[in-house]
N, C-alpha and C. Protein backbone atom coordinates (compact mmCIF):
# COMPACT_ATOMS: atom_id res chain seq x y z
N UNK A 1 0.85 -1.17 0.00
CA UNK A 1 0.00 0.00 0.00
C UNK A 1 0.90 1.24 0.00
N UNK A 2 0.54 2.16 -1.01
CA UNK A 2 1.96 3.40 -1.31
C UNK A 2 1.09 4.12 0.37
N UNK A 3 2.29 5.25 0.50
CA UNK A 3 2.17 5.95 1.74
C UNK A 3 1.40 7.80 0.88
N UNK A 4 0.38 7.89 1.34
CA UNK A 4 0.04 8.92 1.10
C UNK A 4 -0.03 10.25 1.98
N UNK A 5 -0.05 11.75 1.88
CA UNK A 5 -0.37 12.41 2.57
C UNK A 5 -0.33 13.74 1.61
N UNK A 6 -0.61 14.84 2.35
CA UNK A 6 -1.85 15.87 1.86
C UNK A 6 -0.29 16.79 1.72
N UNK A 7 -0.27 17.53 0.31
CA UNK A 7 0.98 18.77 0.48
C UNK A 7 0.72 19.98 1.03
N UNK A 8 1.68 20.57 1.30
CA UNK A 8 1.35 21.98 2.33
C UNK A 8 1.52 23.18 1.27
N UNK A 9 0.67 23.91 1.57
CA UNK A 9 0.54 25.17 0.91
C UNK A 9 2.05 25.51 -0.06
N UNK A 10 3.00 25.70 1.21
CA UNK A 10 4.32 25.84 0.45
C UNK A 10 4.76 25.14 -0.85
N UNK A 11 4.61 23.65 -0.28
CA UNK A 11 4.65 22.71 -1.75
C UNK A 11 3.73 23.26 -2.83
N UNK A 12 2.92 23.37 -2.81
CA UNK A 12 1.59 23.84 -3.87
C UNK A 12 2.38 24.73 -4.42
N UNK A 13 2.71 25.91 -3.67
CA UNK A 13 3.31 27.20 -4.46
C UNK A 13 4.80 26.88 -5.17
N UNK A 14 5.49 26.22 -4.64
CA UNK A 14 6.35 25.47 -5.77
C UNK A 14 6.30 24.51 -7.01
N UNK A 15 5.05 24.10 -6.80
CA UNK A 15 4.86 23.36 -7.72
C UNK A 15 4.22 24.00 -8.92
N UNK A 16 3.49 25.15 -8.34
CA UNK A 16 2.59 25.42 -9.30
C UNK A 16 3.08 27.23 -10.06
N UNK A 17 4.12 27.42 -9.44
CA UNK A 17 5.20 28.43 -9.97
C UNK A 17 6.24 27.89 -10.83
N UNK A 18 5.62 27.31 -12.03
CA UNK A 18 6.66 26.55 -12.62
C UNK A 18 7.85 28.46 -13.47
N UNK A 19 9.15 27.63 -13.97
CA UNK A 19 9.79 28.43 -14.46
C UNK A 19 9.73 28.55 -16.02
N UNK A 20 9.25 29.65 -16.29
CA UNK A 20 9.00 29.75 -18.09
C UNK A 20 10.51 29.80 -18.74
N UNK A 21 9.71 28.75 -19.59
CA UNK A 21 11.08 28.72 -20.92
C UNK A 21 11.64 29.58 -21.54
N UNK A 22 12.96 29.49 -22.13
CA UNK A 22 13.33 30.62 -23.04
C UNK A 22 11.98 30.76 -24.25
N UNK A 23 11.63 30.32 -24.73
CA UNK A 23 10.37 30.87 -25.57
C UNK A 23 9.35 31.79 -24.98
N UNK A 24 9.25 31.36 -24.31
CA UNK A 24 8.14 31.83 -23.44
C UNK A 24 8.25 33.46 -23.33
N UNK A 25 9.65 32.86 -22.33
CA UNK A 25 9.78 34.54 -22.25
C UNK A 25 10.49 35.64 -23.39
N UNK A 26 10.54 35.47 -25.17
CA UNK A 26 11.10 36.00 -25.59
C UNK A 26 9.89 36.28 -26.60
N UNK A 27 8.77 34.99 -26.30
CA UNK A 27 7.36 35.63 -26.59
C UNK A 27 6.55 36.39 -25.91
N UNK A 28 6.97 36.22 -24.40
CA UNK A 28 6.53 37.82 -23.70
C UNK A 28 6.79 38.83 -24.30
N UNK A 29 8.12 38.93 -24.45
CA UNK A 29 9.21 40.03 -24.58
C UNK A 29 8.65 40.73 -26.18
N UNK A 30 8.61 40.08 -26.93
CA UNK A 30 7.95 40.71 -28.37
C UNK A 30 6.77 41.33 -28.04
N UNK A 31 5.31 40.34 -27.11
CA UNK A 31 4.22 40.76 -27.13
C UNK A 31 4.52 42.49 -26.49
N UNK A 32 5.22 42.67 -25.02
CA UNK A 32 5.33 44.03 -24.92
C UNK A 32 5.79 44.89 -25.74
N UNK A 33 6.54 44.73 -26.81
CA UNK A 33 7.60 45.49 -27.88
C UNK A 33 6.30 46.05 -28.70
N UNK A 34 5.17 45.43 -29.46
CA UNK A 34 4.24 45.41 -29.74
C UNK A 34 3.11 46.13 -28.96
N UNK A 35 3.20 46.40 -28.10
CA UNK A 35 1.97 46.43 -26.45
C UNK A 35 1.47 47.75 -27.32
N UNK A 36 2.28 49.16 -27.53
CA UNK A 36 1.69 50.37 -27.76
C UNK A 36 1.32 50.23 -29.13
N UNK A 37 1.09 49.79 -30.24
CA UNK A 37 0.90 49.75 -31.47
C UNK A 37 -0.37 49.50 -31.52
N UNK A 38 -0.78 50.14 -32.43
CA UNK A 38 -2.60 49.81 -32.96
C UNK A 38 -2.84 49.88 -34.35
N UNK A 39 -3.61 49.96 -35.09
CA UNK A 39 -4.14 50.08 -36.56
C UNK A 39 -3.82 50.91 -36.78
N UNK A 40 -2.67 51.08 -38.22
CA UNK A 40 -2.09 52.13 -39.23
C UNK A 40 -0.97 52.67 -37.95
N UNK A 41 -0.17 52.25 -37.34
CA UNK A 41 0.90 52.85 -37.04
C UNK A 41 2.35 51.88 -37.46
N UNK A 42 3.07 52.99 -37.51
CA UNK A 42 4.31 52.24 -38.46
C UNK A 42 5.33 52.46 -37.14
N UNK A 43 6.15 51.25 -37.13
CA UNK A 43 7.40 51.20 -36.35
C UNK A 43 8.88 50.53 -37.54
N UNK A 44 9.82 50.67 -36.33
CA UNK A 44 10.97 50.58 -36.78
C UNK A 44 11.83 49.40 -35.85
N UNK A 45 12.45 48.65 -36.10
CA UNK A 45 13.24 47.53 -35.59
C UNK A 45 14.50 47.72 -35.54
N UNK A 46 15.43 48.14 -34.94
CA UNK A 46 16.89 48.16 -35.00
C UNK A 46 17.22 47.10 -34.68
N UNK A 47 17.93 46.33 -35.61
CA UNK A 47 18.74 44.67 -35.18
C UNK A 47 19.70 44.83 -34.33
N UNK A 48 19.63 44.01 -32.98
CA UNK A 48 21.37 44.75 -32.25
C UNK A 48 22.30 43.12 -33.08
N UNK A 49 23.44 43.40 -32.44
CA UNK A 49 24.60 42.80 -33.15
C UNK A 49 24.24 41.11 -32.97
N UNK A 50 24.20 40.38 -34.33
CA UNK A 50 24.42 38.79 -33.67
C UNK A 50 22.61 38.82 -33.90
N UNK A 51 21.82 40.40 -33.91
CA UNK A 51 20.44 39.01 -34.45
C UNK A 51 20.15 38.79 -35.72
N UNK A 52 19.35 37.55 -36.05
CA UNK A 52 18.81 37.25 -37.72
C UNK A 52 17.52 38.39 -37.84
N UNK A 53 17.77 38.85 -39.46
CA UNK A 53 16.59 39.40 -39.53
C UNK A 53 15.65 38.86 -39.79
N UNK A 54 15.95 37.66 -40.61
CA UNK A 54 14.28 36.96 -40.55
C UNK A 54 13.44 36.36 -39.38
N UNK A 55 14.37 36.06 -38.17
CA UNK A 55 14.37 35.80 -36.74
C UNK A 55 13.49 36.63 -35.98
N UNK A 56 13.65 38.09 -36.70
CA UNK A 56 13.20 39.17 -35.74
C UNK A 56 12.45 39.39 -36.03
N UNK A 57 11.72 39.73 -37.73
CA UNK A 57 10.52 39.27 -38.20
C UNK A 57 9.56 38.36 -38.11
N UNK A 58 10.09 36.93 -37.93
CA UNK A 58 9.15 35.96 -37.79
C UNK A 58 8.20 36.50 -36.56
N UNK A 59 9.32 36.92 -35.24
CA UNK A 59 8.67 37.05 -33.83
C UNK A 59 7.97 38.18 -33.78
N UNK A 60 8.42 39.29 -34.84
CA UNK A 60 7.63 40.34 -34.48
C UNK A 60 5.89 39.71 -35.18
N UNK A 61 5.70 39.14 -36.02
CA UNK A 61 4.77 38.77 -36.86
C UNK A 61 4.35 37.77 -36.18
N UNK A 62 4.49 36.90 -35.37
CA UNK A 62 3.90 35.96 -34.18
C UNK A 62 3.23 37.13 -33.27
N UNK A 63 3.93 37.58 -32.81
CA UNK A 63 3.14 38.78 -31.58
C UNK A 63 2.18 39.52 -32.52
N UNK A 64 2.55 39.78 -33.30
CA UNK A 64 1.22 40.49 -34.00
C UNK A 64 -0.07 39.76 -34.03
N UNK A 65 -0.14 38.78 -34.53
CA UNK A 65 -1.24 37.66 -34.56
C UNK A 65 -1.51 37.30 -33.61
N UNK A 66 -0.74 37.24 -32.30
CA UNK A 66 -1.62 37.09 -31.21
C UNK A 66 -2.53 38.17 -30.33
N UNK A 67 -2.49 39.08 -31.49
CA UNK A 67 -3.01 40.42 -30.86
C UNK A 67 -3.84 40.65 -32.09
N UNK A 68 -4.21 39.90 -32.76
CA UNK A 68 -5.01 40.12 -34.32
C UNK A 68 -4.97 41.16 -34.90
N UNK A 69 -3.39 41.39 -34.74
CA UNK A 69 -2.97 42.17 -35.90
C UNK A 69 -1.89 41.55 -37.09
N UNK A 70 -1.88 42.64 -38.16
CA UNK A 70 -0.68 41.93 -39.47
C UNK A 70 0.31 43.09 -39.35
N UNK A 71 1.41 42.76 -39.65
CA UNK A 71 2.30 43.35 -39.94
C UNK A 71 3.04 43.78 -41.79
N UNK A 72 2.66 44.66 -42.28
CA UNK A 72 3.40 44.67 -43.55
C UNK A 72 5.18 45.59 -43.50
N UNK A 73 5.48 44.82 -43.83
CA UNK A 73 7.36 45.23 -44.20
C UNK A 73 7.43 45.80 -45.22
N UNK A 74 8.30 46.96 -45.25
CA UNK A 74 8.51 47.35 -46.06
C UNK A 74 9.81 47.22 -46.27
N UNK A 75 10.26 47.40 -47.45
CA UNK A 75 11.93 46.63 -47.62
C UNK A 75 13.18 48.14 -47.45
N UNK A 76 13.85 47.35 -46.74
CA UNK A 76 14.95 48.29 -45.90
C UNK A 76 16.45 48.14 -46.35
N UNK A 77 17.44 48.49 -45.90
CA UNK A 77 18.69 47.83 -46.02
C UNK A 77 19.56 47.81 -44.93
N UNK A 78 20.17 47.04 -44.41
CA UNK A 78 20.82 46.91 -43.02
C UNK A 78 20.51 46.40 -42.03
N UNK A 79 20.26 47.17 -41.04
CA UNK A 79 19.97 46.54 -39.69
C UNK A 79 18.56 46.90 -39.35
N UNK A 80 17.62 47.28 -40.00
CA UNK A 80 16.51 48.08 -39.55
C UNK A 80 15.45 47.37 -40.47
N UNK A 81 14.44 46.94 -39.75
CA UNK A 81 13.19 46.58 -39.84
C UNK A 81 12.15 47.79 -40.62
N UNK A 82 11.51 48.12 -41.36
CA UNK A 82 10.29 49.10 -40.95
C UNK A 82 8.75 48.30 -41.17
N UNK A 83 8.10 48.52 -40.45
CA UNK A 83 6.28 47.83 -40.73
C UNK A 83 5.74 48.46 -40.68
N UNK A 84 4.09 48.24 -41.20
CA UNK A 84 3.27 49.20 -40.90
C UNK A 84 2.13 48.09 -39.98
N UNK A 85 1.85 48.62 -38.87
CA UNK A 85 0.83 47.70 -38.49
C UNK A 85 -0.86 47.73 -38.96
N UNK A 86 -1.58 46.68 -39.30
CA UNK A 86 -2.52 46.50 -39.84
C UNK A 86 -3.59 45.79 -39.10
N UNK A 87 -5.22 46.43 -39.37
CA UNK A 87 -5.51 45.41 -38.10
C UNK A 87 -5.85 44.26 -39.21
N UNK A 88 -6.97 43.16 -38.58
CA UNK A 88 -6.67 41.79 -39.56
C UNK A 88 -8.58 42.07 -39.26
N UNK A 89 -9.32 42.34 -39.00
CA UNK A 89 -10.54 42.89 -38.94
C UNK A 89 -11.02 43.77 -40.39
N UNK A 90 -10.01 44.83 -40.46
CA UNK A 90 -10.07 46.18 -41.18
C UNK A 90 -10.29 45.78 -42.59
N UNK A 91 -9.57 44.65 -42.80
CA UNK A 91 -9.97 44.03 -44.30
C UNK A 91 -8.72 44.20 -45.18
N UNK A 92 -8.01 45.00 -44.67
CA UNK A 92 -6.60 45.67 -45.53
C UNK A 92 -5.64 44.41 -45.36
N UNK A 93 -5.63 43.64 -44.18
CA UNK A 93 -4.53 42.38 -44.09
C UNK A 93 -4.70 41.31 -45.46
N UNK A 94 -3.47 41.38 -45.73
CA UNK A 94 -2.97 40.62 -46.72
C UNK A 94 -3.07 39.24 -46.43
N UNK A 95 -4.47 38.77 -46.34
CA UNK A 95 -4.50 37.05 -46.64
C UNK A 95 -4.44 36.31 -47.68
N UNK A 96 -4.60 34.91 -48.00
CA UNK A 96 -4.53 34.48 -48.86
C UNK A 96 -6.04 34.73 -49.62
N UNK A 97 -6.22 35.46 -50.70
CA UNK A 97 -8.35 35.09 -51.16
C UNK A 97 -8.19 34.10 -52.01
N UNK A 98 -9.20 33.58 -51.45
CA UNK A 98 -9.69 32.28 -52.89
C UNK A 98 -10.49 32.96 -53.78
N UNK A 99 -9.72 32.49 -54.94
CA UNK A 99 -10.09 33.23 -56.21
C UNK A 99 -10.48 31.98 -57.15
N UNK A 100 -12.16 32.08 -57.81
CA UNK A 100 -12.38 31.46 -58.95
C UNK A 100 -12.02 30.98 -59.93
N UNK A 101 -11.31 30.21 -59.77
CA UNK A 101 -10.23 30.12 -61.43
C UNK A 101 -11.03 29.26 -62.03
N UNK A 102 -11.19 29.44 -63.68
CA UNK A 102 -11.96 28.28 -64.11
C UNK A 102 -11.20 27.22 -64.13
N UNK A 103 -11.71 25.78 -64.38
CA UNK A 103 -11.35 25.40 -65.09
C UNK A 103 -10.25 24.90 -66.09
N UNK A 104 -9.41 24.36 -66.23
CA UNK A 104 -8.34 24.59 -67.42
C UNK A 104 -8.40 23.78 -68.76
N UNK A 105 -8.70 24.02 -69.56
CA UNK A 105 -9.27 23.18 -70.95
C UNK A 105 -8.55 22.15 -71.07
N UNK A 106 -9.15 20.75 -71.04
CA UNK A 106 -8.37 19.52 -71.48
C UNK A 106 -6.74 18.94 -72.05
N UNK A 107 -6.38 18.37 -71.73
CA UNK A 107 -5.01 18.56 -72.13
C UNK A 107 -5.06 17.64 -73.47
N UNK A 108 -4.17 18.50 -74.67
CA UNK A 108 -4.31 17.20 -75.70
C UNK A 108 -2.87 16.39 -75.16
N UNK A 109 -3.52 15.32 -76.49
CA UNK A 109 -2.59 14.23 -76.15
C UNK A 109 -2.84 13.03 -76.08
N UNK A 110 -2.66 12.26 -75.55
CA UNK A 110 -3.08 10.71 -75.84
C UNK A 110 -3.72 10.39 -74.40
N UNK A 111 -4.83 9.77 -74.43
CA UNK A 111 -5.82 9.73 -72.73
C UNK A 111 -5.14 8.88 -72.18
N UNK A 112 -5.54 8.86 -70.94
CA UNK A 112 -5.21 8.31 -70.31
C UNK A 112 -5.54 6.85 -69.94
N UNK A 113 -5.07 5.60 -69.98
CA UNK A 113 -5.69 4.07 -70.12
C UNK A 113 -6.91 3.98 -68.82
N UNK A 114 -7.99 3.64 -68.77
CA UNK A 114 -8.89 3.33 -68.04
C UNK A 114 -8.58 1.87 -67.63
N UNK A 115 -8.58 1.76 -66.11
CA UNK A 115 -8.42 0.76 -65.27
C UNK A 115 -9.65 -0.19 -64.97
């Protein structure tokens, strides 16, 4: 028979204060970078030394979406980011639309053998 007994408050609060991951907290860290931005305002990204820019993009564009917003880039050179923020409501965010395509007329050629 295992030995059971009841944990004490203290235990609880250790247990349940777990420690966030490096992700975690570098997806905090974007969401605040983001915090003052709203629909149609444009920011700027300075890369410090040693980061990727597509790195810094991806995350800035994760935090955006978790705030249902888009981000559009505009193309830069160097170390500097620029976006314009967009909301994803407004209709202006660049999704994919499904578009009607007809059809494409038969291919010639020799058919294909029926099984």
């Amino acid at each position: 028979m295992p030995n059971i007994r009841k944990l004490t408050s203290e235990e609880i609060r250790v247990i349940e204060r777990r420690i966030k991951g490096q992700r975690k907290l570098i997806e905090e860290e974007y969401d605040a970078l983001l915090g003052d931005y709203s629909d149609g305002d444009y920011g700027e990204a300075e890369l410090s030394e040693g980061e990727n820019r597509i790195t810094v993009r991806n995350r800035l564009k994760a935090a955006a979406n978790r705030r249902n917003l888009s981000l559009d880039f505009k193309r830069t050179k160097g170390n500097i980011l620029r976006f314009r923020v967009i909301s994803k409501s407004n209709g202006e965010a660049r999704d994919l639309q499904e578009v009607d395509t007809p059809t494409p007329a038969p291919r010639s050629g020799r058919p294909k053998k029926k099984v």
